[in-house]
C-alpha atoms as a PDB file:
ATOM      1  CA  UNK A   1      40.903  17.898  33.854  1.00  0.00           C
ATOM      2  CA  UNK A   2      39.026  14.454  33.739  1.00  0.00           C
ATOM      3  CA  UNK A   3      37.211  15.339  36.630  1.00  0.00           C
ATOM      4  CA  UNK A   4      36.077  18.671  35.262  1.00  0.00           C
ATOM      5  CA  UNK A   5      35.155  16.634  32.126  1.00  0.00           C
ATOM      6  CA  UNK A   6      33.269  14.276  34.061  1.00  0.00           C
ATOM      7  CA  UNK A   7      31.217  17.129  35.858  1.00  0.00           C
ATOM      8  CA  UNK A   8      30.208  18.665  32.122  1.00  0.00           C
ATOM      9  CA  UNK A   9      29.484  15.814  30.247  1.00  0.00           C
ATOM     10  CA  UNK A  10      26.138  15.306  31.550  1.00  0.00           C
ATOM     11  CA  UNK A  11      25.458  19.243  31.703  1.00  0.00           C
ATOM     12  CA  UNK A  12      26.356  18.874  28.172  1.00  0.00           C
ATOM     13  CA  UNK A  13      24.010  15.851  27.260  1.00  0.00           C
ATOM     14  CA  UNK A  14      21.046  17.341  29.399  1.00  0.00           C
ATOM     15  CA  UNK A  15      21.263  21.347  27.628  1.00  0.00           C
ATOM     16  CA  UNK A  16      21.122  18.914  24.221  1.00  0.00           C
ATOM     17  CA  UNK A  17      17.989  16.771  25.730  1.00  0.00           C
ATOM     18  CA  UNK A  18      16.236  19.977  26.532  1.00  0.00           C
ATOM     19  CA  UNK A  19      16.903  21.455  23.643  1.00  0.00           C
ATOM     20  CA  UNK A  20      15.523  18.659  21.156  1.00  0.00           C
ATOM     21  CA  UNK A  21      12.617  18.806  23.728  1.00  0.00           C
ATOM     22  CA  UNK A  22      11.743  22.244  22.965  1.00  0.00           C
ATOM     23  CA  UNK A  23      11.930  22.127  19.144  1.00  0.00           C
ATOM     24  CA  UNK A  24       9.896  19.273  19.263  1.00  0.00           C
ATOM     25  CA  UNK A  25       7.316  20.954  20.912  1.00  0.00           C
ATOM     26  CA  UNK A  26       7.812  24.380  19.333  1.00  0.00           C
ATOM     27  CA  UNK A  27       7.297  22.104  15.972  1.00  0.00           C
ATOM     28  CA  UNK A  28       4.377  19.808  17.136  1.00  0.00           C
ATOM     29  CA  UNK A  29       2.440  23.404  18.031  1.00  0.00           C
ATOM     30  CA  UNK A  30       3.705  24.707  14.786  1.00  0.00           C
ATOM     31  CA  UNK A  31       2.102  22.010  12.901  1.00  0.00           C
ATOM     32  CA  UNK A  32      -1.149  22.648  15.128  1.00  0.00           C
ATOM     33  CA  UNK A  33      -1.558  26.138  13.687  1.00  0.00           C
ATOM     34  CA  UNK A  34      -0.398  25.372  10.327  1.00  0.00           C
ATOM     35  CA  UNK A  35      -3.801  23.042   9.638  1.00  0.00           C
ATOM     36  CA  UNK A  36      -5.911  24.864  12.115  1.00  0.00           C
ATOM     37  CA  UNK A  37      -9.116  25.653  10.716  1.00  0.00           C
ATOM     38  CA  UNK A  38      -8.461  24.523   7.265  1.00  0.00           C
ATOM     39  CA  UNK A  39     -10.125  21.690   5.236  1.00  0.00           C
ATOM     40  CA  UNK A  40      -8.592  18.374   4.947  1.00  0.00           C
ATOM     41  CA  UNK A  41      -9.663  15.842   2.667  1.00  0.00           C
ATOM     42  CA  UNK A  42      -8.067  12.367   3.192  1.00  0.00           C
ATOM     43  CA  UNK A  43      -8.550   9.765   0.669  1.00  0.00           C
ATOM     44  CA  UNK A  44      -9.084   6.126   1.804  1.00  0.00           C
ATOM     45  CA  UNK A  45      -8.942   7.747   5.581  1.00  0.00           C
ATOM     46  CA  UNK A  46      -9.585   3.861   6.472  1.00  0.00           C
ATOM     47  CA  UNK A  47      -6.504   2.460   5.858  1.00  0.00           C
ATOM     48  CA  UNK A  48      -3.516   2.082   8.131  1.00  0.00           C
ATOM     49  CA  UNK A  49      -1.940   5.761   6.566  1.00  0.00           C
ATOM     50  CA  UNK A  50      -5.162   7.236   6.488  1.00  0.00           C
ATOM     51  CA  UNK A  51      -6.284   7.110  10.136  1.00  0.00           C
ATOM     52  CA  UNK A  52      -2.874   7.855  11.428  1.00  0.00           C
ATOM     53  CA  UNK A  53      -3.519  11.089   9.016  1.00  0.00           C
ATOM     54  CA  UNK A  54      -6.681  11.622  10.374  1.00  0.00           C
ATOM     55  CA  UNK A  55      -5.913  11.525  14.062  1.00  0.00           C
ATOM     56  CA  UNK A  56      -2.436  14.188  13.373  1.00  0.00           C
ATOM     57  CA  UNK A  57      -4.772  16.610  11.503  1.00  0.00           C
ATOM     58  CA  UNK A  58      -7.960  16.391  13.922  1.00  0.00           C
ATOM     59  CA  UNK A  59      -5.720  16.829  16.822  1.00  0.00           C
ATOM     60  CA  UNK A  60      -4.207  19.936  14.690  1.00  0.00           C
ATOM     61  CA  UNK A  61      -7.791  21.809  14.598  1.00  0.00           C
ATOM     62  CA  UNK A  62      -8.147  20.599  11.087  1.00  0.00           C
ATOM     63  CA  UNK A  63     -11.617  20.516   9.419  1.00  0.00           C
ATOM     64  CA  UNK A  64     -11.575  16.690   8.298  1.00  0.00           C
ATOM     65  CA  UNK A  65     -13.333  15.281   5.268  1.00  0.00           C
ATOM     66  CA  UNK A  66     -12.602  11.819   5.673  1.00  0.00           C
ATOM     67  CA  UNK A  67     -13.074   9.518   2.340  1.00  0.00           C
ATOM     68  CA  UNK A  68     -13.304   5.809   2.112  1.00  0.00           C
ATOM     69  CA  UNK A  69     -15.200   2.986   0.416  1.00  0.00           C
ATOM     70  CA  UNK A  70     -16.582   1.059   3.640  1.00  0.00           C
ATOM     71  CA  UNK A  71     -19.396   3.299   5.733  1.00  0.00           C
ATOM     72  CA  UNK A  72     -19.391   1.315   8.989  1.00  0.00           C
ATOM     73  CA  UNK A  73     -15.355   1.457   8.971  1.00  0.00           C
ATOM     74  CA  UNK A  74     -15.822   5.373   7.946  1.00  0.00           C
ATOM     75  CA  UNK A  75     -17.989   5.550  11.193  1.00  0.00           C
ATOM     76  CA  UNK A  76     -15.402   3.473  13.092  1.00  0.00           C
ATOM     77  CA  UNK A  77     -13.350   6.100  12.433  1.00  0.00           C
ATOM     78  CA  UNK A  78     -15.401   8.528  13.450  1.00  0.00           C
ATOM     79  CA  UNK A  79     -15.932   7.290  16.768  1.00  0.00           C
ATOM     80  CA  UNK A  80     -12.309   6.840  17.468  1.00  0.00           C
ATOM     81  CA  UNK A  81     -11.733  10.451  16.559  1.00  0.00           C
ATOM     82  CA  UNK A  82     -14.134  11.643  18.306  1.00  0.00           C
ATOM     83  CA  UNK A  83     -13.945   9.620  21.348  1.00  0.00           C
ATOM     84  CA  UNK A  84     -10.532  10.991  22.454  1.00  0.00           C
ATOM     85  CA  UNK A  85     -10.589  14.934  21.215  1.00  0.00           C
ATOM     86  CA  UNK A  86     -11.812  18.110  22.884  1.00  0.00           C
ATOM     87  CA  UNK A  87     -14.782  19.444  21.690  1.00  0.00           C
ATOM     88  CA  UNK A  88     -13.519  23.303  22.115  1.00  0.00           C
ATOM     89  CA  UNK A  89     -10.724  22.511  20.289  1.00  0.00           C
ATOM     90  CA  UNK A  90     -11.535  20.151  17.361  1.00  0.00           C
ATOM     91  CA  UNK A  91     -14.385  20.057  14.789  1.00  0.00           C
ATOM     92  CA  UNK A  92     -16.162  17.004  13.690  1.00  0.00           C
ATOM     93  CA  UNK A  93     -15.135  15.133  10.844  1.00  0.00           C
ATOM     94  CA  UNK A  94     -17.597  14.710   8.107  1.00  0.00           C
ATOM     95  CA  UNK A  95     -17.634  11.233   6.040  1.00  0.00           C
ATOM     96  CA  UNK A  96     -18.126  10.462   2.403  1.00  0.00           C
ATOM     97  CA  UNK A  97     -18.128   7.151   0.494  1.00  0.00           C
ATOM     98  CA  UNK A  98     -15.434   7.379  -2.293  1.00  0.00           C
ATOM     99  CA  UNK A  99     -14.078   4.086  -3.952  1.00  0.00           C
ATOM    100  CA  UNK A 100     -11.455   6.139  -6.649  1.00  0.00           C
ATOM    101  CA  UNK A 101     -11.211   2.685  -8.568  1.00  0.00           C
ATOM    102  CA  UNK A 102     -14.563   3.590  -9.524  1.00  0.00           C
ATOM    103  CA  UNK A 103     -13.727   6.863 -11.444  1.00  0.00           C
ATOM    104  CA  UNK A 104     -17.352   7.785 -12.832  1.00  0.00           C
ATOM    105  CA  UNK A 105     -18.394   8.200  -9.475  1.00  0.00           C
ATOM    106  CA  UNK A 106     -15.549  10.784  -8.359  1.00  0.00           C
ATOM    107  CA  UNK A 107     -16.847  14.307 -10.292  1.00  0.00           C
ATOM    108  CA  UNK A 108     -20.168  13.268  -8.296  1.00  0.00           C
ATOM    109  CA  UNK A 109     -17.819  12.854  -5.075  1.00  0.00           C
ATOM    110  CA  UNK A 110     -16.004  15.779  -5.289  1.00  0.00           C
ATOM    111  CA  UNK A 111     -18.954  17.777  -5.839  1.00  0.00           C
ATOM    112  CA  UNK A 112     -20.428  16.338  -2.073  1.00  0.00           C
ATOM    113  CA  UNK A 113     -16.773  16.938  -0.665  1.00  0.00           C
ATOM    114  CA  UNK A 114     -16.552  20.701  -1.569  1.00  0.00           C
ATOM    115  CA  UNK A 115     -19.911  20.790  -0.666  1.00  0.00           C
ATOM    116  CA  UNK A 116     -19.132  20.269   3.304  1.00  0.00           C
ATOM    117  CA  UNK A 117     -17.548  23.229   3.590  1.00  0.00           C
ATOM    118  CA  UNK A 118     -17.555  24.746   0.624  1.00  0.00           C
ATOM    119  CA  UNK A 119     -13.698  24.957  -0.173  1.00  0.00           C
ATOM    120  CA  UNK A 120     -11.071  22.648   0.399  1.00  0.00           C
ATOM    121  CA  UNK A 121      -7.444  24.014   1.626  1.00  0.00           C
ATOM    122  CA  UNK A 122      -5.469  20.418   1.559  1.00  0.00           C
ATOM    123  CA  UNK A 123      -6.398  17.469  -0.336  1.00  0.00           C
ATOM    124  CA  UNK A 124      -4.162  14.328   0.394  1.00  0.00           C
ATOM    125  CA  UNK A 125      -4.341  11.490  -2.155  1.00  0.00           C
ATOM    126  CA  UNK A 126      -3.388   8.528   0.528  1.00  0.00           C
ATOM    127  CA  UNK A 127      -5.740   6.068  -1.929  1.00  0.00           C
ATOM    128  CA  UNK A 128      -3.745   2.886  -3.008  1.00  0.00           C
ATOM    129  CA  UNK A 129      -3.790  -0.662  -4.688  1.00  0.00           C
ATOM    130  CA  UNK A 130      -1.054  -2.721  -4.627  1.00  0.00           C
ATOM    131  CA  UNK A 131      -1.365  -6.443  -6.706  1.00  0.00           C
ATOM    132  CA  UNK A 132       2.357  -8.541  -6.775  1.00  0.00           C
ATOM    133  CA  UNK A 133       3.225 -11.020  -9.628  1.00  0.00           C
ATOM    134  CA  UNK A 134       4.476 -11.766 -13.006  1.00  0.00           C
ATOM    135  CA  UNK A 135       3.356  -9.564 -15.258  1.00  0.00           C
ATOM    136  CA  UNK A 136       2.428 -12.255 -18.256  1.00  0.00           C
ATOM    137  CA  UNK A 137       0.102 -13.499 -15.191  1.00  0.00           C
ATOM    138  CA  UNK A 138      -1.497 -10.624 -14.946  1.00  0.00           C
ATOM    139  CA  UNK A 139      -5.034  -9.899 -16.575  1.00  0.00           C
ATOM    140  CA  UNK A 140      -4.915  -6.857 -18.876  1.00  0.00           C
ATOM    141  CA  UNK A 141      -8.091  -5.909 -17.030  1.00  0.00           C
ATOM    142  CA  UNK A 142      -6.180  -5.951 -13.224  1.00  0.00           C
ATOM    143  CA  UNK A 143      -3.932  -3.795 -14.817  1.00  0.00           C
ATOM    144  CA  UNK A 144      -6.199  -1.195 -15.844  1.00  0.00           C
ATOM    145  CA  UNK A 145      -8.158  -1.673 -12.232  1.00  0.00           C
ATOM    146  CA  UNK A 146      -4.377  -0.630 -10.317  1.00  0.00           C
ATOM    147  CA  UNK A 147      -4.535   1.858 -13.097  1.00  0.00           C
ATOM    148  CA  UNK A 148      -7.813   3.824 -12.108  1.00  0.00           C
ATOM    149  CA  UNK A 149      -7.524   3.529  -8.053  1.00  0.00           C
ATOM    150  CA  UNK A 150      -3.506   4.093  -8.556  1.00  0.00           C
ATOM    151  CA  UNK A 151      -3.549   7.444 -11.370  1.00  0.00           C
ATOM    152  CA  UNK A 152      -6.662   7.933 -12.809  1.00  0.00           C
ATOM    153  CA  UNK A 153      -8.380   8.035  -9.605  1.00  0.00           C
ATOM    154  CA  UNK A 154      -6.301  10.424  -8.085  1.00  0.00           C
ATOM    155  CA  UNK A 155      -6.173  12.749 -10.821  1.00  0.00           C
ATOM    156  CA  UNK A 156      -9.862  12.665 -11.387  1.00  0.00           C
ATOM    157  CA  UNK A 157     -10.602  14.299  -7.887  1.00  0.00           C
ATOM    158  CA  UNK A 158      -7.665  16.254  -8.050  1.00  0.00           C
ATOM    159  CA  UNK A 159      -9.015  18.135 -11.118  1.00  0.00           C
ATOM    160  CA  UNK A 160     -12.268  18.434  -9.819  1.00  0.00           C
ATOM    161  CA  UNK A 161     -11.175  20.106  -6.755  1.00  0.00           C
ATOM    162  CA  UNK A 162      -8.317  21.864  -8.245  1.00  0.00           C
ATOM    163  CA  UNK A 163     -10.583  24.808 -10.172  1.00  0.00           C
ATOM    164  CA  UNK A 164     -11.188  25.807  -6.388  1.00  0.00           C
ATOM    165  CA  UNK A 165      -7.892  26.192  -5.265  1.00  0.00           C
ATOM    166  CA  UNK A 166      -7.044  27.886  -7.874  1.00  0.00           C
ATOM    167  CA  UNK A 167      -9.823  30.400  -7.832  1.00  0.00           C
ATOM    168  CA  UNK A 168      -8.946  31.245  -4.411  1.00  0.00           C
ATOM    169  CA  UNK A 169      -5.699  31.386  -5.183  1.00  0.00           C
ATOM    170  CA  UNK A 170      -4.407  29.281  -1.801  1.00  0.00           C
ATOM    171  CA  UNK A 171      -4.462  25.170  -1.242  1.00  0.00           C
ATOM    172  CA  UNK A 172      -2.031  22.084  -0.919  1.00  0.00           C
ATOM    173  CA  UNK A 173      -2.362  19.267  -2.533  1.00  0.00           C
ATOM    174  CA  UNK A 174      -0.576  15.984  -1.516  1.00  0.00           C
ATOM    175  CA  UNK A 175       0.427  12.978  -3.001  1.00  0.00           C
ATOM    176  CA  UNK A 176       1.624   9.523  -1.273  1.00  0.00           C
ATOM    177  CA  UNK A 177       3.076   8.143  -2.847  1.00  0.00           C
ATOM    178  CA  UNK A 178       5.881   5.217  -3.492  1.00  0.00           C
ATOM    179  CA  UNK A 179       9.667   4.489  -4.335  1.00  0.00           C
ATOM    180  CA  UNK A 180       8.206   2.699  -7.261  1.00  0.00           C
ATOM    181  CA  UNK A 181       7.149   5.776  -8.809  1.00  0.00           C
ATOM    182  CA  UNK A 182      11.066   6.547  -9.041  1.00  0.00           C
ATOM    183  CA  UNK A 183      12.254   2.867  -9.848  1.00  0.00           C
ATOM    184  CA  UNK A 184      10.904  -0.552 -11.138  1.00  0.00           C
ATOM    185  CA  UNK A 185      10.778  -3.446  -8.809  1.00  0.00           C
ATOM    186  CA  UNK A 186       9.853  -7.205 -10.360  1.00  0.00           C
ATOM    187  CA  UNK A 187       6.803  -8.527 -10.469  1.00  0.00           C
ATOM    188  CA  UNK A 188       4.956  -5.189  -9.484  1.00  0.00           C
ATOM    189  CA  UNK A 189       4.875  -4.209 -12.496  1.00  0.00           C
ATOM    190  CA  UNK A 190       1.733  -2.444 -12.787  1.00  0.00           C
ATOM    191  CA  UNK A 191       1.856  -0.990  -9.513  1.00  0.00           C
ATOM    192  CA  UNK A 192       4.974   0.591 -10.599  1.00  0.00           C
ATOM    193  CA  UNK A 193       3.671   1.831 -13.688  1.00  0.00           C
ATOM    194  CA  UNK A 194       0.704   3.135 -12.096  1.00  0.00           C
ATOM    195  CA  UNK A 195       3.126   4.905  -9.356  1.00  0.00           C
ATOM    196  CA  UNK A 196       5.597   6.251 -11.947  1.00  0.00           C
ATOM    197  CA  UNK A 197       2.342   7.631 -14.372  1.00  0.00           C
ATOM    198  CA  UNK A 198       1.137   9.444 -10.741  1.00  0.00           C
ATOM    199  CA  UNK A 199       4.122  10.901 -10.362  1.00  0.00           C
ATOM    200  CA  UNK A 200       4.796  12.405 -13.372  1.00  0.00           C
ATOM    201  CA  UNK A 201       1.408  13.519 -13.440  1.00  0.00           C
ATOM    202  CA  UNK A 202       1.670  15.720  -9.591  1.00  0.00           C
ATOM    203  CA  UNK A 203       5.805  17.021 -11.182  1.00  0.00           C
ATOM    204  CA  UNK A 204       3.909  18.391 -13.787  1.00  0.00           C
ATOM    205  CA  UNK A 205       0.973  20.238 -11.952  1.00  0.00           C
ATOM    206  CA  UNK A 206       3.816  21.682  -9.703  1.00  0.00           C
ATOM    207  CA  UNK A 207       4.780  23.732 -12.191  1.00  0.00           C
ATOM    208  CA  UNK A 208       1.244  24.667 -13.644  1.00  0.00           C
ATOM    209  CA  UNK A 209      -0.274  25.953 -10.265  1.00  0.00           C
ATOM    210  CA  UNK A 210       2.871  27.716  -8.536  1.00  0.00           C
ATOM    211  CA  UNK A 211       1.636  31.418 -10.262  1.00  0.00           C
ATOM    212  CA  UNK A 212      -1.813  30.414  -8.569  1.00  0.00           C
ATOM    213  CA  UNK A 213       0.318  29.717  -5.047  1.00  0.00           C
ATOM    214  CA  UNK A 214      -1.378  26.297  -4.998  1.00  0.00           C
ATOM    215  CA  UNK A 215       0.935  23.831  -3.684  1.00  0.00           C
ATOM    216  CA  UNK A 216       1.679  20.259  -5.080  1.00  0.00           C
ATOM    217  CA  UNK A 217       3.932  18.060  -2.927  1.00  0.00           C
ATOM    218  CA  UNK A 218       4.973  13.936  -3.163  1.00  0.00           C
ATOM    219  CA  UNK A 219       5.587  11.861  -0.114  1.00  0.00           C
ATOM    220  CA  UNK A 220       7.259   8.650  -1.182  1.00  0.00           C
ATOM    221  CA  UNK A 221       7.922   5.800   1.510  1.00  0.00           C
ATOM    222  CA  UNK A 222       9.650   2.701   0.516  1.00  0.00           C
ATOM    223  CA  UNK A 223       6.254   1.008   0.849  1.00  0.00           C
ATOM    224  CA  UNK A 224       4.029   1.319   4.383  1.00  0.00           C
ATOM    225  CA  UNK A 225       3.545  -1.300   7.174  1.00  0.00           C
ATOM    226  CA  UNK A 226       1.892  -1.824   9.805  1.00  0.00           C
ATOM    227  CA  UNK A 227       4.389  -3.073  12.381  1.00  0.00           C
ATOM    228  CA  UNK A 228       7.325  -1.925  14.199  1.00  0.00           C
ATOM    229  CA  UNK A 229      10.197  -4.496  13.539  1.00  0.00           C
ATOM    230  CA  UNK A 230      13.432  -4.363  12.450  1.00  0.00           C
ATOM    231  CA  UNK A 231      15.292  -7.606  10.790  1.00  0.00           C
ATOM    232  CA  UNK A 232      17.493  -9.315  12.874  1.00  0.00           C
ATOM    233  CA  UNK A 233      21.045  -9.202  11.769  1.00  0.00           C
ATOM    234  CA  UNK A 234      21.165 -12.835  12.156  1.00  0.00           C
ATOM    235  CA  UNK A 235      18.891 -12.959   8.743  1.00  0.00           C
ATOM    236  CA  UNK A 236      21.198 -11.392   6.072  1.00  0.00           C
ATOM    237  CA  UNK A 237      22.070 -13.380   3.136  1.00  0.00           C
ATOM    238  CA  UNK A 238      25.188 -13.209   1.595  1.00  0.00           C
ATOM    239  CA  UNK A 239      23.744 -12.682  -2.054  1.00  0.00           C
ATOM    240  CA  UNK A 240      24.087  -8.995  -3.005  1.00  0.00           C
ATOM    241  CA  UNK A 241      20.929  -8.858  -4.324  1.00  0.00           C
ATOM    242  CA  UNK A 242      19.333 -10.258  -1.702  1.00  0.00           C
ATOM    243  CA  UNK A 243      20.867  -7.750   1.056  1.00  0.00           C
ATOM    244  CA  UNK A 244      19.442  -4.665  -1.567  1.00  0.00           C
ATOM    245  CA  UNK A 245      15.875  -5.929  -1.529  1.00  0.00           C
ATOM    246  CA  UNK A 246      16.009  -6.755   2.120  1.00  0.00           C
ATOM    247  CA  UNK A 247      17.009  -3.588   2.847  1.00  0.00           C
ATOM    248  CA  UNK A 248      14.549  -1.705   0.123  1.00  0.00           C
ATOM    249  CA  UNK A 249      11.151  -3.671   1.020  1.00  0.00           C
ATOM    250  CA  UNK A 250      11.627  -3.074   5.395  1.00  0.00           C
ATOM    251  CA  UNK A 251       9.368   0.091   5.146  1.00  0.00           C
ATOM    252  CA  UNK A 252       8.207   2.909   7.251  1.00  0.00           C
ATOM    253  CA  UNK A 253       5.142   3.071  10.433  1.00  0.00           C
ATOM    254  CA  UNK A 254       2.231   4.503   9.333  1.00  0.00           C
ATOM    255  CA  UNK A 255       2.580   6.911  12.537  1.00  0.00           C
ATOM    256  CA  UNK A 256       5.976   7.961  10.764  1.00  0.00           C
ATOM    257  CA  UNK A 257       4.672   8.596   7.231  1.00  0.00           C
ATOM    258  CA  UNK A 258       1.506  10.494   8.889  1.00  0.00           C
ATOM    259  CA  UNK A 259       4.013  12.566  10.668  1.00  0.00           C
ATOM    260  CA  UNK A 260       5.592  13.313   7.685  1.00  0.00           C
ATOM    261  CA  UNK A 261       2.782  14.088   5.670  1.00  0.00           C
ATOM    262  CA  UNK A 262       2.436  17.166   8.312  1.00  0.00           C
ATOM    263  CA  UNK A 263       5.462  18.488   8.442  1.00  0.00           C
ATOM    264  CA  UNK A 264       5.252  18.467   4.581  1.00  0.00           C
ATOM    265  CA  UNK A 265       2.303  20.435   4.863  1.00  0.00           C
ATOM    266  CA  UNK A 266       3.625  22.802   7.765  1.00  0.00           C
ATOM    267  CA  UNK A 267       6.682  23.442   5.472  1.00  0.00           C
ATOM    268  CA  UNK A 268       5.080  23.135   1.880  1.00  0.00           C
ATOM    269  CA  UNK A 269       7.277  20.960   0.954  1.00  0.00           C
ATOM    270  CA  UNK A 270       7.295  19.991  -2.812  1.00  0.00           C
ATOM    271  CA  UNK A 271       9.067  16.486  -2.601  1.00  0.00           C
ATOM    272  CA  UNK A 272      10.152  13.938   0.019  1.00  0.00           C
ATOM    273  CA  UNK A 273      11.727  10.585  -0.232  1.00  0.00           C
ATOM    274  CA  UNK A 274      11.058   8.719   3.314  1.00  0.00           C
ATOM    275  CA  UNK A 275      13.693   5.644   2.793  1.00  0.00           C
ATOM    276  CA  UNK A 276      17.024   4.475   4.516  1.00  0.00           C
ATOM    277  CA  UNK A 277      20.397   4.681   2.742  1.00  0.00           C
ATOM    278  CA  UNK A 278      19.649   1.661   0.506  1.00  0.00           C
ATOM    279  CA  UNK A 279      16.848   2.341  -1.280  1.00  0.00           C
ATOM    280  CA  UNK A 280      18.465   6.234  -1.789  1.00  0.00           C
ATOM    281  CA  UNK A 281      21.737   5.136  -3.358  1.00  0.00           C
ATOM    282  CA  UNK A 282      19.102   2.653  -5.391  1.00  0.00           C
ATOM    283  CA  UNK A 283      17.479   5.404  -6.732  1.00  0.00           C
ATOM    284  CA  UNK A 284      21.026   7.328  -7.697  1.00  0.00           C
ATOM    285  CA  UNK A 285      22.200   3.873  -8.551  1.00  0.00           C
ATOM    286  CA  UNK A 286      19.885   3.226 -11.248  1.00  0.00           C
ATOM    287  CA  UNK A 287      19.814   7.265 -12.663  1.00  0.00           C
ATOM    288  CA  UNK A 288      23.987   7.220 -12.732  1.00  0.00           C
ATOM    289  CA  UNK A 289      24.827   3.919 -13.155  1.00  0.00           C
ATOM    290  CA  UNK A 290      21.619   1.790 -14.887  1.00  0.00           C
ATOM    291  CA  UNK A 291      23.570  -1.016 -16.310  1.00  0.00           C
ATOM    292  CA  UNK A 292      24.738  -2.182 -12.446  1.00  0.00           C
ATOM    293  CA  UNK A 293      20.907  -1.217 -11.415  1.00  0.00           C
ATOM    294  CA  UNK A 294      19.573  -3.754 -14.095  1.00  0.00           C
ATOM    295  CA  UNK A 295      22.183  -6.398 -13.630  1.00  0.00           C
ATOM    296  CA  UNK A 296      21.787  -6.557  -9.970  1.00  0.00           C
ATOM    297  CA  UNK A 297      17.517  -6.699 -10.074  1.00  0.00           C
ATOM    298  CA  UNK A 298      17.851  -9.283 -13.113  1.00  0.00           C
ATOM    299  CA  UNK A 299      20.109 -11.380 -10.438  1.00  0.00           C
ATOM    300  CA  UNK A 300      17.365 -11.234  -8.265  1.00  0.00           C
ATOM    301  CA  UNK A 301      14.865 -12.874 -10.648  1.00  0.00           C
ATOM    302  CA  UNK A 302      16.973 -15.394 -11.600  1.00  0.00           C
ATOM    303  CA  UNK A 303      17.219 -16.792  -7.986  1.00  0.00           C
ATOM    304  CA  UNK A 304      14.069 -16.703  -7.341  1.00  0.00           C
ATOM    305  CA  UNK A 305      13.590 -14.975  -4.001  1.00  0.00           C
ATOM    306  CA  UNK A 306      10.673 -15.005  -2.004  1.00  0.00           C
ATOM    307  CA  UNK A 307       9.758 -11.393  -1.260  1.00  0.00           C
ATOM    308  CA  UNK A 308       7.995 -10.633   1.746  1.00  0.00           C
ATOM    309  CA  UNK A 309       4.613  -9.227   0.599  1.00  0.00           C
ATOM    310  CA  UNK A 310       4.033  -5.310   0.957  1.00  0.00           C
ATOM    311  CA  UNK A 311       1.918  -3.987   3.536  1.00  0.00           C
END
């Protein structure tokens, strides 16, 4: 019997291994097709987020509008993109300037983007500004600056492109957004605000555009970095409050959230919440329970702790 047992374990563990193998491959070629073809506008396609975005959806046949307020980092881009696809297979991204903190320049914007193709099938609001500090120290006019690039930017092009969808009857719109938008963290608090009003804003237009079969869908990461490293368990404090914020501010690859944002778009997805079990229970935490929520982030003011910056 242990011999026999022996024998089939690894049979066992190899039919798994090929199997994973093959739905990862059925699903990378399923999220090919699924943006094959269509047009893709990325917002700030220069960030970290944005050019992992931009290499998963030009490698998936999409039709790329890339957006971004630096030119020469736009053509950067560009190169990179171009400089490792295949010609037969991929079509070459086109480039416009867009800074969405500047919203009188955005009907003008989205007028050039639709103009490149003349439709768009999936916009993706990636477009973000993050500031950190207390908010008595922050200038009424830096709030309303997060405000524009973080909501009112945003919603600006997504009205302006939205009439087109809808007369078509067919496009995706996509949202990346942040677990701020769900919960309050100190001393962001106008990035929060900003993330919460954004939200609110996309729930809403879900439920406007479904008869028109346009889709509206939320990614929401803990926040983004740009480095693969996990804390070493040799760094815990005891503090409770200090192990929750640990846990909630370690965030998720840009590869990862890219990844994401595609299989969101493969499977029209209307909401996703890309965290570990912390910043989850957080979330149910401070719906079910927000007396223990605000007791436990008030601890965390009063000691003081240094947060490690976002992004």
């Amino acid at each position: 019997m242990g011999v026999t047992a022996v024998l089939v374990l690894p049979l066992v563990l190899l039919g798994i291994s090929g199997l994973l193998f093959i739905y990862q491959e059925v699903s990378r070629l399923w999220s090919k097709s699924a943006v094959q073809n269509k047009v893709v506008v990325i917002t700030d396609a220069i960030s970290g987020l944005g050019k992992e975005c931009a290499r998963v959806f030009h490698a998936g046949g999409a039709r790329l509008v890339l957006c971004g307020k630096n030119w020469e980092r736009l053509e950067i881009l560009y190169d990179a993109l171009i400089s490792v696809a295949d010609p037969s297979k991929t079509f070459t991204p086109k480039l416009v300037l867009l800074d969405l903190s500047d919203i009188s320049c955005v009907p003008d914007v989205a007028k050039e983007v639709l103009d490149c193709y003349g439709c768009v099938d999936i916009l993706i609001n990636n477009a973000s500004m993050k500031i950190k500090g207390p908010a008595h120290k922050i200038s009424l006019d830096l709030d309303k600056k997060i405000m524009d690039a973080n909501y009112f930017g945003p919603i600006t092009l997504t009205k302006a492109l939205l009439p087109d969808m809808i007369s078509r009857r067919t496009g995706q719109i996509v949202l990346v957004n942040n677990i701020q938008g769900k919960l309050g963290i100190p001393f962001r608090t106008a990035y929060a605000a900003s993330k919460h009003a954004a939200l609110g804003f996309f729930d809403c237009l879900r439920a406007e555009v479904e008869e028109y079969d346009v889709v509206v869908s939320t990614v929401s990461p803990t926040f983004i970095r740009s480095y693969r490293i996990d804390p070493g368990q040799g760094n815990w404090e005891a503090s409770l409050w200090k192990f929750f914020f640990r846990k909630l501010t370690y965030g998720v690859h840009p590869v990862d959230v890219a990844e994401e944002v595609m299989r969101t778009v493969r499977r029209k997805k209307q909401e996703v919440f890309m965290a570990n079990p912390i910043p989850k229970a957080a979330v149910y935490i401070r719906t079910f329970f927000p007396e223990f929520f605000f007791a436990v982030v008030a601890c965390g003011v009063k000691e003081k702790l240094n947060v490690p910056e976002e992004g």
